[in-house]
C-alpha atoms as a PDB file:
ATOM      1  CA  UNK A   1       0.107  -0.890 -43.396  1.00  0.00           C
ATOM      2  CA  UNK A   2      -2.398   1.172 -41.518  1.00  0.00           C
ATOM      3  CA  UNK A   3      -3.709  -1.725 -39.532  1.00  0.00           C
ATOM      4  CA  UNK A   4       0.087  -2.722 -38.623  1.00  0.00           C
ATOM      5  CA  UNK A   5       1.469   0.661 -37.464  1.00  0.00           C
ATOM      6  CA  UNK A   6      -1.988   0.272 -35.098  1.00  0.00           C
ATOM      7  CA  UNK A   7      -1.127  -2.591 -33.809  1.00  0.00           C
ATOM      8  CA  UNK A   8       2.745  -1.393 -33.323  1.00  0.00           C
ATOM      9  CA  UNK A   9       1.615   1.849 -31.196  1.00  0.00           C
ATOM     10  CA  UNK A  10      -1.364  -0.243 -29.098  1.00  0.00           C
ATOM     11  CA  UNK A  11       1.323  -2.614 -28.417  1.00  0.00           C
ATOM     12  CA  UNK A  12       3.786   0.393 -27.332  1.00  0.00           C
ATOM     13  CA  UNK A  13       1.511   1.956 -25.263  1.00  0.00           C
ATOM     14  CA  UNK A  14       0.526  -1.547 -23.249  1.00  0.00           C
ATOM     15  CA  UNK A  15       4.299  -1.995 -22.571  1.00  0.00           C
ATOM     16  CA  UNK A  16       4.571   1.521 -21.635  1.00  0.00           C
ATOM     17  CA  UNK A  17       1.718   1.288 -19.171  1.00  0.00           C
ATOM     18  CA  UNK A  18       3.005  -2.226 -17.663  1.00  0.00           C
ATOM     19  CA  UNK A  19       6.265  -0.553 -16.805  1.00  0.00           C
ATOM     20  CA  UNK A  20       4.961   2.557 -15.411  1.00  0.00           C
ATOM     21  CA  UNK A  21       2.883  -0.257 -13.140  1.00  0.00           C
ATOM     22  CA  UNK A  22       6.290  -2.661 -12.574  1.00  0.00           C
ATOM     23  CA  UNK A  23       8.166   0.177 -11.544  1.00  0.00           C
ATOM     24  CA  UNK A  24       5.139   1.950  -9.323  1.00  0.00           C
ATOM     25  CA  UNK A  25       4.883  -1.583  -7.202  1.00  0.00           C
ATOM     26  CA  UNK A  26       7.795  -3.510  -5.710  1.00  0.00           C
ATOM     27  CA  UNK A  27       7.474  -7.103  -4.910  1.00  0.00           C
ATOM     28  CA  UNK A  28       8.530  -8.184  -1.421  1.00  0.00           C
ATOM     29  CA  UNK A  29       8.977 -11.116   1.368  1.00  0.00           C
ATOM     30  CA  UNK A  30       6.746 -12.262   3.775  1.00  0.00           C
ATOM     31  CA  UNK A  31       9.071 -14.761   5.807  1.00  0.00           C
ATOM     32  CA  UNK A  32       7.254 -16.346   8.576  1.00  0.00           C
ATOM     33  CA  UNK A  33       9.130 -15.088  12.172  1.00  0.00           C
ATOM     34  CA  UNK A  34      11.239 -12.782  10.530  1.00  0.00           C
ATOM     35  CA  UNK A  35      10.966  -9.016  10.467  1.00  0.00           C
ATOM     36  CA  UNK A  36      12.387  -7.409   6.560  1.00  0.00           C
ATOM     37  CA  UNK A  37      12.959  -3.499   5.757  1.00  0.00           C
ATOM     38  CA  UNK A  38      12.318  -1.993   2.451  1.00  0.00           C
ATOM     39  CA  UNK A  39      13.998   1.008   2.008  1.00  0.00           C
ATOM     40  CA  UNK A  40      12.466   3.425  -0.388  1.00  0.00           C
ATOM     41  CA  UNK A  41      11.686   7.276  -1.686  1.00  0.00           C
ATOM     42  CA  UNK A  42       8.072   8.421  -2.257  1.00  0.00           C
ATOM     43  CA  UNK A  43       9.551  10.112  -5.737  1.00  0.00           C
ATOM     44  CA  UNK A  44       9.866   6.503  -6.794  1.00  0.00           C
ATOM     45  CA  UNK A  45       6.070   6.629  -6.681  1.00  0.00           C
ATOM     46  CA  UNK A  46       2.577   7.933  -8.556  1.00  0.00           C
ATOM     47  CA  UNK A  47      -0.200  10.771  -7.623  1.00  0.00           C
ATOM     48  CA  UNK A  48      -3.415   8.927  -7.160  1.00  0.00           C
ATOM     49  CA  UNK A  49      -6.074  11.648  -8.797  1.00  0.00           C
ATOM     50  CA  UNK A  50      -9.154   9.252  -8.133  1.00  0.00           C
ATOM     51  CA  UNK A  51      -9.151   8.003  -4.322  1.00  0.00           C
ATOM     52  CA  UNK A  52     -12.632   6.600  -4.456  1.00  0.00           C
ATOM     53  CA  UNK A  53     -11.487   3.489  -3.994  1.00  0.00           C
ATOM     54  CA  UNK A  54     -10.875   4.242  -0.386  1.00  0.00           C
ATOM     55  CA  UNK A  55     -14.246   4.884   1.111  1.00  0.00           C
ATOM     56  CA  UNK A  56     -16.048   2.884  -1.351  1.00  0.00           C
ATOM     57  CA  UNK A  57     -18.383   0.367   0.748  1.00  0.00           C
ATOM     58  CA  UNK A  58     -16.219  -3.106  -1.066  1.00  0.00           C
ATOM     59  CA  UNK A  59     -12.795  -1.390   0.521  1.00  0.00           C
ATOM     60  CA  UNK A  60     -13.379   1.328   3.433  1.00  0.00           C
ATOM     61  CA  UNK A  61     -10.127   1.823   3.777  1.00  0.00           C
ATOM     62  CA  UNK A  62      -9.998   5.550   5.252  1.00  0.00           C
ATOM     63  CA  UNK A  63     -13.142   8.374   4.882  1.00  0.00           C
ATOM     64  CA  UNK A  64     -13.514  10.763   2.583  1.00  0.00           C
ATOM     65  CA  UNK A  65     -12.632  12.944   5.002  1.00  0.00           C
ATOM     66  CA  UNK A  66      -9.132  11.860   5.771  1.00  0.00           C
ATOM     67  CA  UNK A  67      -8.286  12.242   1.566  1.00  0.00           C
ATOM     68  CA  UNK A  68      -5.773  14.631   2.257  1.00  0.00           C
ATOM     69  CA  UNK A  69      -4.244  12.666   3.698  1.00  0.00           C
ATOM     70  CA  UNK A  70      -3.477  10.459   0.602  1.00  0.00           C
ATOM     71  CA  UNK A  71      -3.012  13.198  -2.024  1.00  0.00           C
ATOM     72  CA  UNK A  72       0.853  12.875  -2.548  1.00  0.00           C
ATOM     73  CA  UNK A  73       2.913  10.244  -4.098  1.00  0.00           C
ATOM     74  CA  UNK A  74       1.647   6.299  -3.561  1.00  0.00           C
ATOM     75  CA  UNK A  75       4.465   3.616  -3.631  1.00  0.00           C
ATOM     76  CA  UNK A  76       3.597   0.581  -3.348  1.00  0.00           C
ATOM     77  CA  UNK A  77       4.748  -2.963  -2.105  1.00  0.00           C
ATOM     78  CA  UNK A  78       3.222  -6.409  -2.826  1.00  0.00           C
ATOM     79  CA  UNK A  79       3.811 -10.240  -1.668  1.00  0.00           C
ATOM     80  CA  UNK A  80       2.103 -13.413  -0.724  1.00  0.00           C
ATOM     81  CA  UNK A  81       1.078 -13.509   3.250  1.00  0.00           C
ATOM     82  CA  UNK A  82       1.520 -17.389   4.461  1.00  0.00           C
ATOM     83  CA  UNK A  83      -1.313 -19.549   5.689  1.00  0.00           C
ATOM     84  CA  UNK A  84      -1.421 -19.103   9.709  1.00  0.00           C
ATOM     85  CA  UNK A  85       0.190 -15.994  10.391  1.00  0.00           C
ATOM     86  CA  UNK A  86       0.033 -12.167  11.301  1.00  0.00           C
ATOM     87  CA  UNK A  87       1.539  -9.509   9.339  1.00  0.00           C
ATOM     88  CA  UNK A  88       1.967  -5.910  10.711  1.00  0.00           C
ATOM     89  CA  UNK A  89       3.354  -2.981   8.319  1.00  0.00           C
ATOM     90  CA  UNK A  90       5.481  -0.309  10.084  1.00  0.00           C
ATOM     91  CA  UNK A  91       6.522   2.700   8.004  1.00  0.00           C
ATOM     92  CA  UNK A  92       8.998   5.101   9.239  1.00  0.00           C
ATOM     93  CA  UNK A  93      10.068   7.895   7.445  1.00  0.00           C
ATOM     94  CA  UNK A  94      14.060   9.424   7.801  1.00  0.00           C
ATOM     95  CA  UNK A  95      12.535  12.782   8.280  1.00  0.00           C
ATOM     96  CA  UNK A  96      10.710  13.440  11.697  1.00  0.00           C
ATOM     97  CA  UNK A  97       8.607  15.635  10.625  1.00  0.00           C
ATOM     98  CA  UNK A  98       7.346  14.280   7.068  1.00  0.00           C
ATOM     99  CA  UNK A  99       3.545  13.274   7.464  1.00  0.00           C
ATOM    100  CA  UNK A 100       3.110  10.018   5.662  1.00  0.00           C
ATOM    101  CA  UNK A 101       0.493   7.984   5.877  1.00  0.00           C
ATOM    102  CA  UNK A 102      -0.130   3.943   5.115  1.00  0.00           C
ATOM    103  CA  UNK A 103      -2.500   1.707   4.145  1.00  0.00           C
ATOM    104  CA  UNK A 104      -2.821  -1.761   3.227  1.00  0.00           C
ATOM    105  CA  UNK A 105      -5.384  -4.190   1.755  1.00  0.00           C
ATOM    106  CA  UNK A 106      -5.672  -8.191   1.260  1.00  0.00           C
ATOM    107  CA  UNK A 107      -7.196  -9.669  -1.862  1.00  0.00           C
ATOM    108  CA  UNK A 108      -7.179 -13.477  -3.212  1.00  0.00           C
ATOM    109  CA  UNK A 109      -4.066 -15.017  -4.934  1.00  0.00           C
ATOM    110  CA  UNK A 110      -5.854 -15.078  -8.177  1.00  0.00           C
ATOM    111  CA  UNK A 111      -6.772 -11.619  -8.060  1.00  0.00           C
ATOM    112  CA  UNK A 112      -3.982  -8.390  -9.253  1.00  0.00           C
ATOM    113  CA  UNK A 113      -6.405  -5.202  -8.280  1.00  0.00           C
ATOM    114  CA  UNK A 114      -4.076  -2.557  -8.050  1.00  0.00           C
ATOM    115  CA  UNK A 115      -5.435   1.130  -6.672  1.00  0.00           C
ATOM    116  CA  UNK A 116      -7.502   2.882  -7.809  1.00  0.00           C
ATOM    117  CA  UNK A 117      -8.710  -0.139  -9.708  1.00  0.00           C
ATOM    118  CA  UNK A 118      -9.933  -2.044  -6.700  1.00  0.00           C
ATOM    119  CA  UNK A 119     -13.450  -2.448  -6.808  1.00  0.00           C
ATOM    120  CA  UNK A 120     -13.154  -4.812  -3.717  1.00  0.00           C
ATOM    121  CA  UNK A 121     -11.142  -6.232  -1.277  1.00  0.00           C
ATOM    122  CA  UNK A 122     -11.026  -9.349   2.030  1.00  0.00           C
ATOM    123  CA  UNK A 123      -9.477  -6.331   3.978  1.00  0.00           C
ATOM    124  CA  UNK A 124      -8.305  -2.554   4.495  1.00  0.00           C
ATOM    125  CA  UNK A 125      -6.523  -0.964   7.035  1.00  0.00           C
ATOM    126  CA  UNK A 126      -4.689   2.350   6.948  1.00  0.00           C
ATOM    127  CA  UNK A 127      -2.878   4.451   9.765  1.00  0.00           C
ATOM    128  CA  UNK A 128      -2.279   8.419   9.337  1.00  0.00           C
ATOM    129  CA  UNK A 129      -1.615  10.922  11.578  1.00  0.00           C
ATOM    130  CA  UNK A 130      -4.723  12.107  13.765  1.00  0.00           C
ATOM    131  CA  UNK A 131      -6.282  15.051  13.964  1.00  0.00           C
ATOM    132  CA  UNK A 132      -6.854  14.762  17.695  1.00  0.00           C
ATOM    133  CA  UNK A 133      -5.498  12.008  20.418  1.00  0.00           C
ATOM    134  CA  UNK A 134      -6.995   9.137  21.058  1.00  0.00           C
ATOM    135  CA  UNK A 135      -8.243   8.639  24.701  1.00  0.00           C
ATOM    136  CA  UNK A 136      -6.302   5.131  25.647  1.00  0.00           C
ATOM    137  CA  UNK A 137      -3.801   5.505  23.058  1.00  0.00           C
ATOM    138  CA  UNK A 138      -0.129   6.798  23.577  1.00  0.00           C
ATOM    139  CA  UNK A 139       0.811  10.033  21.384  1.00  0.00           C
ATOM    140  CA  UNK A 140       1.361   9.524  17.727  1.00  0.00           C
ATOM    141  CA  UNK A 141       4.718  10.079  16.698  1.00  0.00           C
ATOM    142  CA  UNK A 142       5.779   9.891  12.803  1.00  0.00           C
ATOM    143  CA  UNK A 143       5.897   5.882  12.769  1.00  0.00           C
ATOM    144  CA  UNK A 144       2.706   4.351  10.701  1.00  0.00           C
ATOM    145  CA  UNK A 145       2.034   1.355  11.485  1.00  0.00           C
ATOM    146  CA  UNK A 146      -0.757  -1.288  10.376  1.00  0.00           C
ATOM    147  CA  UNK A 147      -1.248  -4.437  12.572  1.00  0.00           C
ATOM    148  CA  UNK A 148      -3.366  -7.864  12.834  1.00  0.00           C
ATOM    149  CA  UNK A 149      -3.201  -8.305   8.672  1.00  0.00           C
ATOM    150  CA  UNK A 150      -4.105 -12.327   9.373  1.00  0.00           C
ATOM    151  CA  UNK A 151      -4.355 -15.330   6.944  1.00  0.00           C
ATOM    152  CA  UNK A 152      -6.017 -18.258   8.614  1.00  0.00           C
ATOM    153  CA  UNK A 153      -6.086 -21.295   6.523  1.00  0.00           C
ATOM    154  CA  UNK A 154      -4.892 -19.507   3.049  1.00  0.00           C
ATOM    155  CA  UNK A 155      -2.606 -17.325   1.615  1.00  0.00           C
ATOM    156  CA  UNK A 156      -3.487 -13.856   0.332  1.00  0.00           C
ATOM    157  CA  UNK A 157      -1.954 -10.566  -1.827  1.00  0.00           C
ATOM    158  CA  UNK A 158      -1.113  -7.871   0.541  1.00  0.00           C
ATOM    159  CA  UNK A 159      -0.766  -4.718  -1.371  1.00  0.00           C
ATOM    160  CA  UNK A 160       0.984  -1.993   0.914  1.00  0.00           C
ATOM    161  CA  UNK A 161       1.067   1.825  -0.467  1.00  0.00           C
ATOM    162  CA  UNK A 162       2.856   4.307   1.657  1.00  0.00           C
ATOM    163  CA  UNK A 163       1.915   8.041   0.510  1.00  0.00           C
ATOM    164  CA  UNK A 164       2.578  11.321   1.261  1.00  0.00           C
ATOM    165  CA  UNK A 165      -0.028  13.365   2.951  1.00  0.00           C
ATOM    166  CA  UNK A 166      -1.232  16.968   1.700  1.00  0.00           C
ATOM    167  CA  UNK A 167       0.630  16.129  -0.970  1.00  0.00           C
ATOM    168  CA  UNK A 168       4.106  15.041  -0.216  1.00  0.00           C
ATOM    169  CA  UNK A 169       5.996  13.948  -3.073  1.00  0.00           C
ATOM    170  CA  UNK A 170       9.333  13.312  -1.670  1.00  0.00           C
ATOM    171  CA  UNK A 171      10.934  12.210   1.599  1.00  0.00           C
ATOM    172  CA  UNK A 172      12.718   8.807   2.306  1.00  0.00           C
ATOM    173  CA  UNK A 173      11.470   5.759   4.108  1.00  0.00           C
ATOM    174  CA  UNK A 174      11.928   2.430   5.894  1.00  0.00           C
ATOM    175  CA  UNK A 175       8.819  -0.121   5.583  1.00  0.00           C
ATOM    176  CA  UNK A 176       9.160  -3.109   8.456  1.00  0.00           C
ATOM    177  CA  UNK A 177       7.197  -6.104   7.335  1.00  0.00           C
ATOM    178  CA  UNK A 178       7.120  -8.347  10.208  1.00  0.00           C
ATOM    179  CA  UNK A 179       5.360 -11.745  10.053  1.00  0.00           C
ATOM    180  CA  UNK A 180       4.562 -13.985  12.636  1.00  0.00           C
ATOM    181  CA  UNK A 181       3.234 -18.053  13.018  1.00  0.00           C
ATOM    182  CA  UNK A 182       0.150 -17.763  14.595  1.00  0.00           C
ATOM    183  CA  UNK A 183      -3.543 -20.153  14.757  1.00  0.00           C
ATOM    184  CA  UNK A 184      -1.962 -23.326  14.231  1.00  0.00           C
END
């Protein structure tokens, strides 16, 4: 009886920790020439305690020094980029003046890392807001965006997490995913 009522609660808490996961990441589109919004709430998402991840030397994603930036609420998106295209990830929130911050990393087909269990990946990017211009570079406004994401001659996971900065744990959002034919 022992053994069973083991085997009940291991069970329970496996299911409990694959929804938690399910509802954390939403699977999307990646339509070639066609530009998709997701809208979404960063309540709808998880605090990340361990960002190591991020400026591990298998990810660099963003510096330890930019982790305030990623302290609030992660949600994140997921899909399958096609074979010969670009992908590029714009995330704007409804409120002006909310500071998020984006990031987004590639891995194989056959491979479900999902932060902060991502000990590598093909490819991270992330955009946040700066702590100074950029000489060359217009002036940030609150729109994140993430370009050149490319698959060549195969298809790749694209996991996208949009997160609060300094903490943020609530504010609306739109994320564009806009993929494009290109390299044939």
């Amino acid at each position: 009886m022992k053994y069973l009522l083991s085997i009940l609660v291991t069970f329970q808490l496996l299911t409990t920790k694959a929804q938690e996961q399910e509802n954390f990441i939403t699977a999307i589109d990646f339509e070639l020439n066609k530009e998709i919004d997701y809208k979404a709430n960063l309540n709808e998402g998880k605090v990340l305690e361990d960002l190591s991840w991020a400026w591990s030397s298998q990810n660099a994603c963003f510096p330890k020094t930019q982790k305030h930036k990623f302290t609030g609420k992660h949600v994140l998106f997921t899909g399958i980029i096609p074979p010969y295209s670009e992908t590029t990830i714009t995330v704007t929130p409804k409120d002006k003046k909310a500071n998020f911050s984006v990031y987004a990393y590639q891995i194989n087909l056959n491979e479900d890392f999902v932060v902060p269990n991502l000990p590598h990946c093909i490819t991270c990017e992330a955009d946040h807001k700066w702590d100074y211009r950029k000489k060359g570079r217009k002036k940030q406004k609150h729109i994140r965006t993430i370009d050149n994401l490319t698959a060549i001659n195969n298809s790749y996971r694209l996991v996208i997490g949009v997160v609060g900065a300094d903490g943020l744990e609530e504010g609306e959002f739109i994320v564009t995913v806009k993929t494009e034919e290109k390299f044939k």
